[in-house]
PDB file of N, CA and C in Angstrom:
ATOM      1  N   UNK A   1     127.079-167.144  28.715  1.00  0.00           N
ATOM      2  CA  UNK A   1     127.277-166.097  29.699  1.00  0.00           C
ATOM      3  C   UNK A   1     126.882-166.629  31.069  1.00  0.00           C
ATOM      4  N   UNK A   2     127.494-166.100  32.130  1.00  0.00           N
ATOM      5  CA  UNK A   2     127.174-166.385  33.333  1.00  0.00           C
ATOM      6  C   UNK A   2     125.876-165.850  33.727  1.00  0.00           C
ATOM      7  N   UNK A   3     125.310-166.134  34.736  1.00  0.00           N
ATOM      8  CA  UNK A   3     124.271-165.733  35.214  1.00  0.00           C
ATOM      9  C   UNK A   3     124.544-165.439  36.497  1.00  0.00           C
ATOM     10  N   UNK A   4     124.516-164.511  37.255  1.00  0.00           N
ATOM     11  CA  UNK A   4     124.777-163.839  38.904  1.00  0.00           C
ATOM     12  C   UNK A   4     123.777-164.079  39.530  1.00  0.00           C
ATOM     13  N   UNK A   5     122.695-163.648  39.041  1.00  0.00           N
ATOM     14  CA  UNK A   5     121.359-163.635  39.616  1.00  0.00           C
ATOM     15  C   UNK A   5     120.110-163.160  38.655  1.00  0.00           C
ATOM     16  N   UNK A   6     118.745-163.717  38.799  1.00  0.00           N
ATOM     17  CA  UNK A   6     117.985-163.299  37.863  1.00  0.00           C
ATOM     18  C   UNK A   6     116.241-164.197  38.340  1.00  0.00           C
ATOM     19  N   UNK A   7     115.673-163.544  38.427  1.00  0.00           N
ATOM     20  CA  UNK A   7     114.218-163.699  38.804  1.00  0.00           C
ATOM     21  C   UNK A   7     113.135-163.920  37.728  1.00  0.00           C
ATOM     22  N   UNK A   8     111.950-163.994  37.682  1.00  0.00           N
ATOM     23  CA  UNK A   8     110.815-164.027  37.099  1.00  0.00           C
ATOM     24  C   UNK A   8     110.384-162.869  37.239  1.00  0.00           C
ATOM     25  N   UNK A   9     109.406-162.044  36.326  1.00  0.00           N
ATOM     26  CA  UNK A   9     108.795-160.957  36.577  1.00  0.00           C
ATOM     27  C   UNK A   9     108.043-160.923  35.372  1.00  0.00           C
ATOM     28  N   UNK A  10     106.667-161.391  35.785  1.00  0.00           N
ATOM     29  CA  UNK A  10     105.644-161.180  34.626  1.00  0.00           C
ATOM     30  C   UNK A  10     106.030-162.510  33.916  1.00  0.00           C
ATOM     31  N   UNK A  11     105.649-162.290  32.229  1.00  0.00           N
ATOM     32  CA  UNK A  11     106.296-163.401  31.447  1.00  0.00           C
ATOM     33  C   UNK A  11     107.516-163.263  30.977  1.00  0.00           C
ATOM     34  N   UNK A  12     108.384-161.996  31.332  1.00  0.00           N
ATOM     35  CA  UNK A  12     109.601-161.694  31.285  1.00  0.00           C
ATOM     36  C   UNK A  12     110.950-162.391  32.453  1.00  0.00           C
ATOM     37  N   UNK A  13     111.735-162.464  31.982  1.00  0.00           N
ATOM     38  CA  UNK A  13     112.780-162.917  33.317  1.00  0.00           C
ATOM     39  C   UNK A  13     113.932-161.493  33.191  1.00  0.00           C
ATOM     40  N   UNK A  14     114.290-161.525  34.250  1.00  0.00           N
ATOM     41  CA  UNK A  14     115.025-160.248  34.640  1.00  0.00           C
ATOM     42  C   UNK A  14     116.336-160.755  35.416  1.00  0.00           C
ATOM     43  N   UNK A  15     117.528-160.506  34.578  1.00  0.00           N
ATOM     44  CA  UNK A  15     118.980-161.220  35.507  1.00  0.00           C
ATOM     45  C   UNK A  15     119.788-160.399  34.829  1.00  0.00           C
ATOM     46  N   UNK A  16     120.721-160.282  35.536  1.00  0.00           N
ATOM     47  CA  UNK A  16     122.008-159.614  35.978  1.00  0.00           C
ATOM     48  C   UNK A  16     123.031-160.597  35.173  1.00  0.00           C
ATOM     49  N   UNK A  17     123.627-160.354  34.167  1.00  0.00           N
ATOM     50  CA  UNK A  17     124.600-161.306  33.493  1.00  0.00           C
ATOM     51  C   UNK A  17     126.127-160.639  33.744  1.00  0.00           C
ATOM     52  N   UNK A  18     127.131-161.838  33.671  1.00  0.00           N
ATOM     53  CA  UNK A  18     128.775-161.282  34.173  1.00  0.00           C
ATOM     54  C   UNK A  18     129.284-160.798  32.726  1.00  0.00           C
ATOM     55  N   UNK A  19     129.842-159.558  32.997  1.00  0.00           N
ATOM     56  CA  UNK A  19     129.929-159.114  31.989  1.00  0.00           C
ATOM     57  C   UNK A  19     129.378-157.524  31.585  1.00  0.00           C
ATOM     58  N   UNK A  20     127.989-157.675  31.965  1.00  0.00           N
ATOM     59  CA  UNK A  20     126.762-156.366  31.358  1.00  0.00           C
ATOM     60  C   UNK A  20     127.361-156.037  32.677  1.00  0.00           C
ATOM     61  N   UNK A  21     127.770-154.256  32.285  1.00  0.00           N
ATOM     62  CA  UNK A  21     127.781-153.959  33.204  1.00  0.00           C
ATOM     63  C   UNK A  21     126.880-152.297  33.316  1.00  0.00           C
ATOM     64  N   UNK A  22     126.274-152.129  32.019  1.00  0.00           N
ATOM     65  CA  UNK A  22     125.518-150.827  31.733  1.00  0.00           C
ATOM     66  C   UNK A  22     124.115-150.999  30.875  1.00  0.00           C
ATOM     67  N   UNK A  23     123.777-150.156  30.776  1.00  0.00           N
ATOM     68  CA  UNK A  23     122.492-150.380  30.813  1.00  0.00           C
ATOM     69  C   UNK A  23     122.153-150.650  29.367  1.00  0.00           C
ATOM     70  N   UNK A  24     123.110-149.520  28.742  1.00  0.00           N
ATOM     71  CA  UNK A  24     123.208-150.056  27.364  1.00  0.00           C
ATOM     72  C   UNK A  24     123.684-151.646  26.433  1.00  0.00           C
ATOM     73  N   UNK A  25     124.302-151.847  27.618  1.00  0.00           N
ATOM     74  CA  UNK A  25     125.166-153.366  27.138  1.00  0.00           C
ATOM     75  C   UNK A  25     123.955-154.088  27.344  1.00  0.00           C
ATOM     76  N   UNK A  26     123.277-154.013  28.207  1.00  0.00           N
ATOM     77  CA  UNK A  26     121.695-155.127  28.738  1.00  0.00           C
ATOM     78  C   UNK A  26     120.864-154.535  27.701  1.00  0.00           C
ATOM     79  N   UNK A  27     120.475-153.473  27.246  1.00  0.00           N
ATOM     80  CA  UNK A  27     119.843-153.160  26.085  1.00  0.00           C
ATOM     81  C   UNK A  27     120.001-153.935  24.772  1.00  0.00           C
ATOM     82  N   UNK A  28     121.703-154.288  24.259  1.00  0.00           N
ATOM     83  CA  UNK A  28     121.665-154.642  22.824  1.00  0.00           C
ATOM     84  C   UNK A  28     121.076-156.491  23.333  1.00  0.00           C
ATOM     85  N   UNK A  29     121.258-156.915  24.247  1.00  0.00           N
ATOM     86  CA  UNK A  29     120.516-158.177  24.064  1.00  0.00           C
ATOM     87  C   UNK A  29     119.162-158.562  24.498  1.00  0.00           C
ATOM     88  N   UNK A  30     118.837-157.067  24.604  1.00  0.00           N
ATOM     89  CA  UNK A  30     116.845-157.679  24.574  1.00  0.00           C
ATOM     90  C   UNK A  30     116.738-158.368  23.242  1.00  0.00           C
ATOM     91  N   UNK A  31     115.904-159.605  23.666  1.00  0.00           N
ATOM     92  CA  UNK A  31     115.031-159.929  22.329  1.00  0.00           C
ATOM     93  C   UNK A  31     116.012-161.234  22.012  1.00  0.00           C
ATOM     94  N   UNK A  32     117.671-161.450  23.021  1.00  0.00           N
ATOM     95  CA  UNK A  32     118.095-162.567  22.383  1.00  0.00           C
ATOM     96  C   UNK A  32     117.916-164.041  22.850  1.00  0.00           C
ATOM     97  N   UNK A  33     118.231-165.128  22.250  1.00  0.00           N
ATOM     98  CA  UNK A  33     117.537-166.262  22.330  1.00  0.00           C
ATOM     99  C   UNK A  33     118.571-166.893  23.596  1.00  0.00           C
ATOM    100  N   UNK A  34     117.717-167.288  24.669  1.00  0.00           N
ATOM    101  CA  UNK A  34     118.312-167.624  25.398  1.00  0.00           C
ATOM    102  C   UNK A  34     117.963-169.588  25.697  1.00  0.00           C
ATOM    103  N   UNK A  35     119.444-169.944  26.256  1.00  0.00           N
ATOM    104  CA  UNK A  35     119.194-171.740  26.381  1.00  0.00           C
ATOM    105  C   UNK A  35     120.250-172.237  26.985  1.00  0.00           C
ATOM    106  N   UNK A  36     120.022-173.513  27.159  1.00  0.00           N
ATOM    107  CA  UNK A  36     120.287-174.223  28.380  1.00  0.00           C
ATOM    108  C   UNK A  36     120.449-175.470  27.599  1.00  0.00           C
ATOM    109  N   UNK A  37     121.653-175.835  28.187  1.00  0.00           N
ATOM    110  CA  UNK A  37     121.962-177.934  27.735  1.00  0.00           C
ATOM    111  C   UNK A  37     120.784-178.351  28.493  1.00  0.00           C
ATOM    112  N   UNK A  38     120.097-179.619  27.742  1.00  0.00           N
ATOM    113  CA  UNK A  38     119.188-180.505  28.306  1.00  0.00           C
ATOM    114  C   UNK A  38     119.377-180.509  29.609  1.00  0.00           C
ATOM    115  N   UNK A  39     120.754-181.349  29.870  1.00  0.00           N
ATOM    116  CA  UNK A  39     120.795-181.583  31.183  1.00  0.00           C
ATOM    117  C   UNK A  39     120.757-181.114  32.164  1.00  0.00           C
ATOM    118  N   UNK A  40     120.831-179.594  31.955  1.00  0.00           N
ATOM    119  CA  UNK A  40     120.512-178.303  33.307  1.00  0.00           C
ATOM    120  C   UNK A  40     118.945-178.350  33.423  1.00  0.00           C
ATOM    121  N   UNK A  41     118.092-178.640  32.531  1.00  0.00           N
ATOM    122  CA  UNK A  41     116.945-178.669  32.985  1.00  0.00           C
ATOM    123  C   UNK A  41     116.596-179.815  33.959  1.00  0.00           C
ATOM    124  N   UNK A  42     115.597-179.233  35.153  1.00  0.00           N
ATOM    125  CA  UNK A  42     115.154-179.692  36.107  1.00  0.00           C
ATOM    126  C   UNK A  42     114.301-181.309  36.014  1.00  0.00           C
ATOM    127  N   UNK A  43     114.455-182.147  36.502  1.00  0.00           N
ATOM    128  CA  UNK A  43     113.372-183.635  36.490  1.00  0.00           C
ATOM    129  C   UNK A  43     111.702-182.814  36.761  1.00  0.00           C
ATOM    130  N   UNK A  44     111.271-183.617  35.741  1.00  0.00           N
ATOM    131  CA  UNK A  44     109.627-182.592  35.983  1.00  0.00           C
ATOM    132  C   UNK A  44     108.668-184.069  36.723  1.00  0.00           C
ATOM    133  N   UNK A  45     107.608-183.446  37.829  1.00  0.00           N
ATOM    134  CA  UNK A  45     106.971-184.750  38.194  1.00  0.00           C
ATOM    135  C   UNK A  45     105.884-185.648  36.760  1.00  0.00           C
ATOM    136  N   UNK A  46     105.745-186.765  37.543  1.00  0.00           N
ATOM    137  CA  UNK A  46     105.191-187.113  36.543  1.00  0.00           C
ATOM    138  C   UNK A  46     104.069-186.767  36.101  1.00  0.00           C
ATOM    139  N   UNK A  47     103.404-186.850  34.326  1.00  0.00           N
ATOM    140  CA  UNK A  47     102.356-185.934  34.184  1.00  0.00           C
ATOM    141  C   UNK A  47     102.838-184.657  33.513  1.00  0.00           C
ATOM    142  N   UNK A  48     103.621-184.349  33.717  1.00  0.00           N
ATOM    143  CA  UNK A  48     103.595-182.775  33.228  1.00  0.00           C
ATOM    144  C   UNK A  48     105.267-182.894  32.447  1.00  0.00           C
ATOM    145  N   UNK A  49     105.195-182.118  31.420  1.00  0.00           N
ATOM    146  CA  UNK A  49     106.112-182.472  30.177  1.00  0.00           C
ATOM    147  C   UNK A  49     106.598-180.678  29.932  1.00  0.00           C
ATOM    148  N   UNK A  50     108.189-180.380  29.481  1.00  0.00           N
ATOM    149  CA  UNK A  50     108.974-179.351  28.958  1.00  0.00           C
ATOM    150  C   UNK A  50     107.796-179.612  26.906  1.00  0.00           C
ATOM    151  N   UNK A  51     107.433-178.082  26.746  1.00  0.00           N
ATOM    152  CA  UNK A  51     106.996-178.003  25.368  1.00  0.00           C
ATOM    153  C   UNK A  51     107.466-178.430  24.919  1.00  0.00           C
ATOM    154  N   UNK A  52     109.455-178.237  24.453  1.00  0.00           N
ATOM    155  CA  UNK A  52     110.021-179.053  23.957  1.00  0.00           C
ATOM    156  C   UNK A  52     109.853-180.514  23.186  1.00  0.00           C
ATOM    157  N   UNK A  53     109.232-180.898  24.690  1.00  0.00           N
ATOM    158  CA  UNK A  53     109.223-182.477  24.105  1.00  0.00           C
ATOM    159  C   UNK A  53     107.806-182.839  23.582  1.00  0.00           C
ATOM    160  N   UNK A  54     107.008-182.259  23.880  1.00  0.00           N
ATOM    161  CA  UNK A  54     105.629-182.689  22.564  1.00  0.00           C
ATOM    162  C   UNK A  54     105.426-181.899  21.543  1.00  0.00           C
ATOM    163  N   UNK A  55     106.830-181.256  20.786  1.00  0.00           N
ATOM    164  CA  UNK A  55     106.808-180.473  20.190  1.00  0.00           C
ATOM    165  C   UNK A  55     107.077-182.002  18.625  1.00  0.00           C
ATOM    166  N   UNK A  56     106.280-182.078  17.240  1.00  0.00           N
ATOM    167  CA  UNK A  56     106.237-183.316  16.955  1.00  0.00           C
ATOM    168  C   UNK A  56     106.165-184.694  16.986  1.00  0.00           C
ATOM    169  N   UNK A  57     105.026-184.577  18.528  1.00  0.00           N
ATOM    170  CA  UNK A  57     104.224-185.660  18.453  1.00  0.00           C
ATOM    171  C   UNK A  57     102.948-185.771  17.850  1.00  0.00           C
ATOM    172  N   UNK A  58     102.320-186.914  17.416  1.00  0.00           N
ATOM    173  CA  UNK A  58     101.624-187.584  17.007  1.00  0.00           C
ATOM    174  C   UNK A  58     100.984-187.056  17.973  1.00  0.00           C
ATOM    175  N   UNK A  59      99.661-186.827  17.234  1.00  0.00           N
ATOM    176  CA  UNK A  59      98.267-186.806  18.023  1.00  0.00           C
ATOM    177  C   UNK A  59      97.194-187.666  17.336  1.00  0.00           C
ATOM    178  N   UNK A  60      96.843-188.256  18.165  1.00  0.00           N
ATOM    179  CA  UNK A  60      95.353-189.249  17.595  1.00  0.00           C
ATOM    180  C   UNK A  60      94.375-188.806  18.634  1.00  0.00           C
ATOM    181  N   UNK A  61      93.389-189.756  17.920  1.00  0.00           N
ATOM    182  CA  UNK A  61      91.415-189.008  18.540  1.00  0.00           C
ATOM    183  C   UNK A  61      91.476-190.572  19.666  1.00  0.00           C
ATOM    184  N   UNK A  62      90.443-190.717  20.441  1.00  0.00           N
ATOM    185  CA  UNK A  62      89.847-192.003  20.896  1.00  0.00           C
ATOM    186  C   UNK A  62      89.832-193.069  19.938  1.00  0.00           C
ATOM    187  N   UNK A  63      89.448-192.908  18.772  1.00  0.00           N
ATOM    188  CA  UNK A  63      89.447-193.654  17.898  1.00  0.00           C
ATOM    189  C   UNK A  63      90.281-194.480  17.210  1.00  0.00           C
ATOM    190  N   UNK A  64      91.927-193.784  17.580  1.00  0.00           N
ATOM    191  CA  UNK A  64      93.168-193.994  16.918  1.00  0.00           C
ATOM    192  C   UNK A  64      93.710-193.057  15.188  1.00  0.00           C
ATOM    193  N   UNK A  65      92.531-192.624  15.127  1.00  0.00           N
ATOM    194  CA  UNK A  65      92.493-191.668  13.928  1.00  0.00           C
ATOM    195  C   UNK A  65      93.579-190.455  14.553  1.00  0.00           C
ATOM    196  N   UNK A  66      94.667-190.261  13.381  1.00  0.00           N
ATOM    197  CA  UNK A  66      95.494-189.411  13.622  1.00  0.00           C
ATOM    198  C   UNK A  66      94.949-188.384  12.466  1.00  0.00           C
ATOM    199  N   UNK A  67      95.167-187.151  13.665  1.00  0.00           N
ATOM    200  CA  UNK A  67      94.750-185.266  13.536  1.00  0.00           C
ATOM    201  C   UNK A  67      95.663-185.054  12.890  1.00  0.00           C
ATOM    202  N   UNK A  68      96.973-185.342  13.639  1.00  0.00           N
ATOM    203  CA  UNK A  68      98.174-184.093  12.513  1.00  0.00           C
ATOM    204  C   UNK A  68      99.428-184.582  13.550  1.00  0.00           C
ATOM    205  N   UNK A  69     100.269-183.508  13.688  1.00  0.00           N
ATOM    206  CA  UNK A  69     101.508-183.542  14.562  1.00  0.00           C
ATOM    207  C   UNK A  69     101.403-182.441  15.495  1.00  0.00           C
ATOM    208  N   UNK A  70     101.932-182.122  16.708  1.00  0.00           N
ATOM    209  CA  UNK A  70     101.989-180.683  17.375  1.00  0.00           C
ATOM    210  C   UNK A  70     102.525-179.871  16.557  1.00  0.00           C
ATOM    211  N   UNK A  71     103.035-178.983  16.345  1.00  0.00           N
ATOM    212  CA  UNK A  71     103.707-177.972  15.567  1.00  0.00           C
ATOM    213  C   UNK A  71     104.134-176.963  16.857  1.00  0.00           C
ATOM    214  N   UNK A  72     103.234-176.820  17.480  1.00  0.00           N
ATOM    215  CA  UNK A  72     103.732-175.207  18.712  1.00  0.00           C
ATOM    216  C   UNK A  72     102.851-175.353  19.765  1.00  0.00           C
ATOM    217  N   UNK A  73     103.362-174.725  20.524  1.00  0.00           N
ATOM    218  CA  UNK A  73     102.462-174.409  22.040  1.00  0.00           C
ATOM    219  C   UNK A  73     101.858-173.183  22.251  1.00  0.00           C
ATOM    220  N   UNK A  74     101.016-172.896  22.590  1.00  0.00           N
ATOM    221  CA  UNK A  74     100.691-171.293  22.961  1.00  0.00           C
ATOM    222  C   UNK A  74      99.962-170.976  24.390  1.00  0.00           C
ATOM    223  N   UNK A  75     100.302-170.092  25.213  1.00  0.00           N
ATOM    224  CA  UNK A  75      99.319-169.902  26.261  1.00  0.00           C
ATOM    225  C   UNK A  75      98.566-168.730  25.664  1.00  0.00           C
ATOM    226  N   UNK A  76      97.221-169.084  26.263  1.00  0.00           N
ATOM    227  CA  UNK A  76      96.182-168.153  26.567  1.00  0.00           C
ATOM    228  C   UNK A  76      95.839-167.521  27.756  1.00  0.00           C
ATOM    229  N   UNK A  77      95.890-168.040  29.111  1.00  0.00           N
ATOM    230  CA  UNK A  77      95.585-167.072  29.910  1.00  0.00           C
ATOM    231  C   UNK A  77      95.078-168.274  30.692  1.00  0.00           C
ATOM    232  N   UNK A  78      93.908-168.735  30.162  1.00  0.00           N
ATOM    233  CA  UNK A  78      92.861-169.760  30.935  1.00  0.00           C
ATOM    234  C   UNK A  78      93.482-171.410  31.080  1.00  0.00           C
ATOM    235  N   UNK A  79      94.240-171.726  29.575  1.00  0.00           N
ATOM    236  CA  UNK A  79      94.992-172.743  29.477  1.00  0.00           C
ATOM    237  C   UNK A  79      96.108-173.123  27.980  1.00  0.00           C
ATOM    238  N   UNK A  80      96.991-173.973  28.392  1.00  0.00           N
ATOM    239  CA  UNK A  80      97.878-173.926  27.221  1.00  0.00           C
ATOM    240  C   UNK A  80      96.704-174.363  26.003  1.00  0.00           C
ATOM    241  N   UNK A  81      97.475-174.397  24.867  1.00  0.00           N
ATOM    242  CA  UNK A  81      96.827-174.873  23.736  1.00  0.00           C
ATOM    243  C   UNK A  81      97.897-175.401  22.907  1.00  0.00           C
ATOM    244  N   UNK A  82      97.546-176.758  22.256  1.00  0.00           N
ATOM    245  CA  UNK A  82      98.201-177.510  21.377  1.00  0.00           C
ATOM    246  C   UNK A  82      97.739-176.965  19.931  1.00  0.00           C
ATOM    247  N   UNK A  83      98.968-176.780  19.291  1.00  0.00           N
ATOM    248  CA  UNK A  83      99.032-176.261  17.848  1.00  0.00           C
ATOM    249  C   UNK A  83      99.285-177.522  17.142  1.00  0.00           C
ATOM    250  N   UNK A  84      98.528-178.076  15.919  1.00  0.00           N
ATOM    251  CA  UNK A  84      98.844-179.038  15.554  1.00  0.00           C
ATOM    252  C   UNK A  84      98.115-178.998  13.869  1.00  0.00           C
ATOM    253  N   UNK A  85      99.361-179.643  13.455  1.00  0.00           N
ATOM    254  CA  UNK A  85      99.230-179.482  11.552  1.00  0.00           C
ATOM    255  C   UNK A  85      98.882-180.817  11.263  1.00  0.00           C
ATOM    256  N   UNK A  86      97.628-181.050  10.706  1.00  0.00           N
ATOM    257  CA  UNK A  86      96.889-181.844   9.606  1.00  0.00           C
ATOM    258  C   UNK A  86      98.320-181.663   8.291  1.00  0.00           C
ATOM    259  N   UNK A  87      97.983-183.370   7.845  1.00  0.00           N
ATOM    260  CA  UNK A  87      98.692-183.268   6.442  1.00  0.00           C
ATOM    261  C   UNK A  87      98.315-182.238   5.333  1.00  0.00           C
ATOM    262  N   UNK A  88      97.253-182.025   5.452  1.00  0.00           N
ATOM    263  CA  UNK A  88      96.830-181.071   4.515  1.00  0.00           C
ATOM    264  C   UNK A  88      97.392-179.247   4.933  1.00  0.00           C
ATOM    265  N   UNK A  89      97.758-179.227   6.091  1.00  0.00           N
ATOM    266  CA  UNK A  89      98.515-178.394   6.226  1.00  0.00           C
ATOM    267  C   UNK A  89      97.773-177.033   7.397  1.00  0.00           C
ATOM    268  N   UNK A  90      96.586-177.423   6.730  1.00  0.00           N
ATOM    269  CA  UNK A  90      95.387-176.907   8.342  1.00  0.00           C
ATOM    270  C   UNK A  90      95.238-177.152  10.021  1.00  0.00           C
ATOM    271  N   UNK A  91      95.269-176.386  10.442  1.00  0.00           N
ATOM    272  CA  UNK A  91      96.054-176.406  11.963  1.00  0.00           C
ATOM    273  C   UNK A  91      94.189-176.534  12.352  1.00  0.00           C
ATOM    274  N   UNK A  92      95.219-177.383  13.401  1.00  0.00           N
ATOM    275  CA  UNK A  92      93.687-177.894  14.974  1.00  0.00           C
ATOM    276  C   UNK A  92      94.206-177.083  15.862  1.00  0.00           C
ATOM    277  N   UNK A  93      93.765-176.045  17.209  1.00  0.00           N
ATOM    278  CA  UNK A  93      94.087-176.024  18.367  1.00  0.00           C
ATOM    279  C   UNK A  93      93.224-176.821  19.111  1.00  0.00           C
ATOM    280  N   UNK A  94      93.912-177.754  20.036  1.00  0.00           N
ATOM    281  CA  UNK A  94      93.411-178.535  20.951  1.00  0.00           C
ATOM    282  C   UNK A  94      94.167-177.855  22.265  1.00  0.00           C
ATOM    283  N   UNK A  95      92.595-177.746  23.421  1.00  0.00           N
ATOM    284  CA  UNK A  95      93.243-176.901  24.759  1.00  0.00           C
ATOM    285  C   UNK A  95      93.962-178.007  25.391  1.00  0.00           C
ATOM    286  N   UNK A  96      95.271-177.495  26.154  1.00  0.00           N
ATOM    287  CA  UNK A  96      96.009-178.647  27.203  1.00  0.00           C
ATOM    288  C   UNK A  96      94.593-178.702  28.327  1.00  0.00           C
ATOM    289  N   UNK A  97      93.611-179.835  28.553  1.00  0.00           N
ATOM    290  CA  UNK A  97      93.078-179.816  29.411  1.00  0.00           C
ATOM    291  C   UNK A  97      92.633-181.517  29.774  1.00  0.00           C
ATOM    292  N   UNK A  98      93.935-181.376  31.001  1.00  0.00           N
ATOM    293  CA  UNK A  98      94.108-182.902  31.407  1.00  0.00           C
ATOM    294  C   UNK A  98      92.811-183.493  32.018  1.00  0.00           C
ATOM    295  N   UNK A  99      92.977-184.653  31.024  1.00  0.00           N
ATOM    296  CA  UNK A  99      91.623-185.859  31.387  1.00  0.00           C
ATOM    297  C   UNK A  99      90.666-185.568  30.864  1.00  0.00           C
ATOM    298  N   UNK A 100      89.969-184.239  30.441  1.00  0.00           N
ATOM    299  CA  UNK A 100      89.126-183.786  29.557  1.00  0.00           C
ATOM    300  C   UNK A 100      89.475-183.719  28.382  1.00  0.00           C
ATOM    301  N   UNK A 101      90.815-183.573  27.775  1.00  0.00           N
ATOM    302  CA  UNK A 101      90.908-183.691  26.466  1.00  0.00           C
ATOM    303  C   UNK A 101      92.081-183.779  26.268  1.00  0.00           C
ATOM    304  N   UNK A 102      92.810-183.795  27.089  1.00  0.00           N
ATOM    305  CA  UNK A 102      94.159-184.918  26.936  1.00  0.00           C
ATOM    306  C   UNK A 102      94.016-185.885  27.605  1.00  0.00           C
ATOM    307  N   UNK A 103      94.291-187.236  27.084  1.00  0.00           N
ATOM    308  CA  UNK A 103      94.000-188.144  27.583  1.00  0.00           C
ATOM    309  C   UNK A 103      95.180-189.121  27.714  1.00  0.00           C
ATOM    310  N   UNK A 104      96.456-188.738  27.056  1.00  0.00           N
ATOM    311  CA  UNK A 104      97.205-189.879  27.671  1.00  0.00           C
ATOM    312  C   UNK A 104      98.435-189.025  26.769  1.00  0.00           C
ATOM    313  N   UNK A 105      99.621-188.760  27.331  1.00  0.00           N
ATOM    314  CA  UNK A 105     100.991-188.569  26.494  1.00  0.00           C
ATOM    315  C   UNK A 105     101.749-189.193  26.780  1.00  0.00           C
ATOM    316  N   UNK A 106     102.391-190.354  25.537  1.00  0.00           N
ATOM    317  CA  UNK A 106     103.298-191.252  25.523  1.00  0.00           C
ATOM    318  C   UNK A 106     104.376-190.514  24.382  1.00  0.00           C
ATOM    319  N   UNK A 107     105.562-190.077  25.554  1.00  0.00           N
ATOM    320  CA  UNK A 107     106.732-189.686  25.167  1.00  0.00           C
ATOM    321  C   UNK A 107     107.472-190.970  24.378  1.00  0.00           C
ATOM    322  N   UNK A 108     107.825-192.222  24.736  1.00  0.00           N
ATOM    323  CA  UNK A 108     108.341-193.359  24.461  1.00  0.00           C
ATOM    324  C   UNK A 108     107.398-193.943  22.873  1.00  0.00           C
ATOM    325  N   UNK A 109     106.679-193.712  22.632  1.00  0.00           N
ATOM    326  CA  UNK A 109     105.800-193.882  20.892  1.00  0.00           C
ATOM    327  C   UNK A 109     105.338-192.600  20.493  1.00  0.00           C
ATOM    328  N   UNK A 110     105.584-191.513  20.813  1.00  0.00           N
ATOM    329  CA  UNK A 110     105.821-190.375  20.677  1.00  0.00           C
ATOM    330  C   UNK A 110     104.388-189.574  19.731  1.00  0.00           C
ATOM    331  N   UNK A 111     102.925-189.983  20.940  1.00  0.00           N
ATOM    332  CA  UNK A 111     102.273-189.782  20.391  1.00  0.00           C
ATOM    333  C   UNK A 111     101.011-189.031  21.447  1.00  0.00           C
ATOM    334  N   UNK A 112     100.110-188.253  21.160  1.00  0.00           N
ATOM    335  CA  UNK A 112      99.245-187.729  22.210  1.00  0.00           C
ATOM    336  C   UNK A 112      97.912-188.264  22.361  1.00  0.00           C
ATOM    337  N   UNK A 113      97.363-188.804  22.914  1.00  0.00           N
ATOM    338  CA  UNK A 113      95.518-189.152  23.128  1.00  0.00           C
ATOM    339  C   UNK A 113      94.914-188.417  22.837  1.00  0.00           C
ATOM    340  N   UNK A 114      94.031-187.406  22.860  1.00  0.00           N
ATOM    341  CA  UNK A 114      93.042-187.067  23.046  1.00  0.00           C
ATOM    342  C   UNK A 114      91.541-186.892  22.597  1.00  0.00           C
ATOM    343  N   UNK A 115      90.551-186.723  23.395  1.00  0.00           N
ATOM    344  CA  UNK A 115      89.557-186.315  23.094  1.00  0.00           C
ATOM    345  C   UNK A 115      88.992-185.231  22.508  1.00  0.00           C
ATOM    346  N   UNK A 116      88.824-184.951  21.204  1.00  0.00           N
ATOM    347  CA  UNK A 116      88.646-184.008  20.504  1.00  0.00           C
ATOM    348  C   UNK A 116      88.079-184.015  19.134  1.00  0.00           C
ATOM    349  N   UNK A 117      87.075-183.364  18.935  1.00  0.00           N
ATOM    350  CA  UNK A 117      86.672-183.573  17.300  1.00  0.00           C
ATOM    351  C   UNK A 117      87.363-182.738  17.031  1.00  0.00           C
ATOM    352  N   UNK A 118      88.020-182.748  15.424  1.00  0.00           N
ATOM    353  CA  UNK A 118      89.065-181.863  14.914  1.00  0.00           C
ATOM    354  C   UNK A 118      88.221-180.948  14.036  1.00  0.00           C
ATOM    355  N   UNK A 119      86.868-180.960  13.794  1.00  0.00           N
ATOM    356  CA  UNK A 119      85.815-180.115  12.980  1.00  0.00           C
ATOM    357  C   UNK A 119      85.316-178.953  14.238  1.00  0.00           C
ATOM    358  N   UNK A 120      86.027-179.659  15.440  1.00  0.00           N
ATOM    359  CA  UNK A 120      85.293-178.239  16.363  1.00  0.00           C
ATOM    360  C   UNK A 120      85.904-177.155  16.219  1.00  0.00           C
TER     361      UNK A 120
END
């Protein structure tokens, strides 16, 4: 669908699609999944990464000891948080908190640094 125009508002986005032209027609697609070809997404500076893409990376400790894989992202309010599944199937959240406990994301070996005991 086209897009005319459409803003941010809250954690919601709010746009005007070609086509909807009642209120009811914008009603039956609350709730639907909306997306974009890769390539419409924007170049991000360096440092900062689309969820997407550390979505099944490798996470290891300082040590090189690997935690698990990401599994999901979640915000909290204060900061993101990395969702991440142990083989055994038990999830770590590790907070996104650069240099304090992320310590290095290599997209190209597709794996995350950080500082973190996984018993915390």
């Amino acid at each position: 669908m086209q897009v005319l125009e459409g803003r941010r508002q809250g954690k919601t986005v709010v746009a005007r699609l070609q086509g909807i032209e009642t209120r009811e027609q914008a009603e039956a697609l609350r709730g639907a999944l909306i997306s974009i070809e890769r390539s419409q997404l924007q170049p991000l500076p360096i440092g900062e990464y689309y969820w997407a893409d550390l979505i099944g990376l490798e996470v290891l400790d300082t040590r090189g000891r690997q935690l698990g894989r990401v599994t999901n992202l979640m915000e909290t309010g204060a900061n993101d948080v990395l969702i991440v599944r142990e083989e055994d199937g038990k999830e770590i959240l590790i907070p996104w908190l650069k240099e304090r406990v992320i310590l290095e994301v290599d997209l190209e070996m597709g794996n995350i640094r950080v500082d973190w005991d996984p018993d915390f």
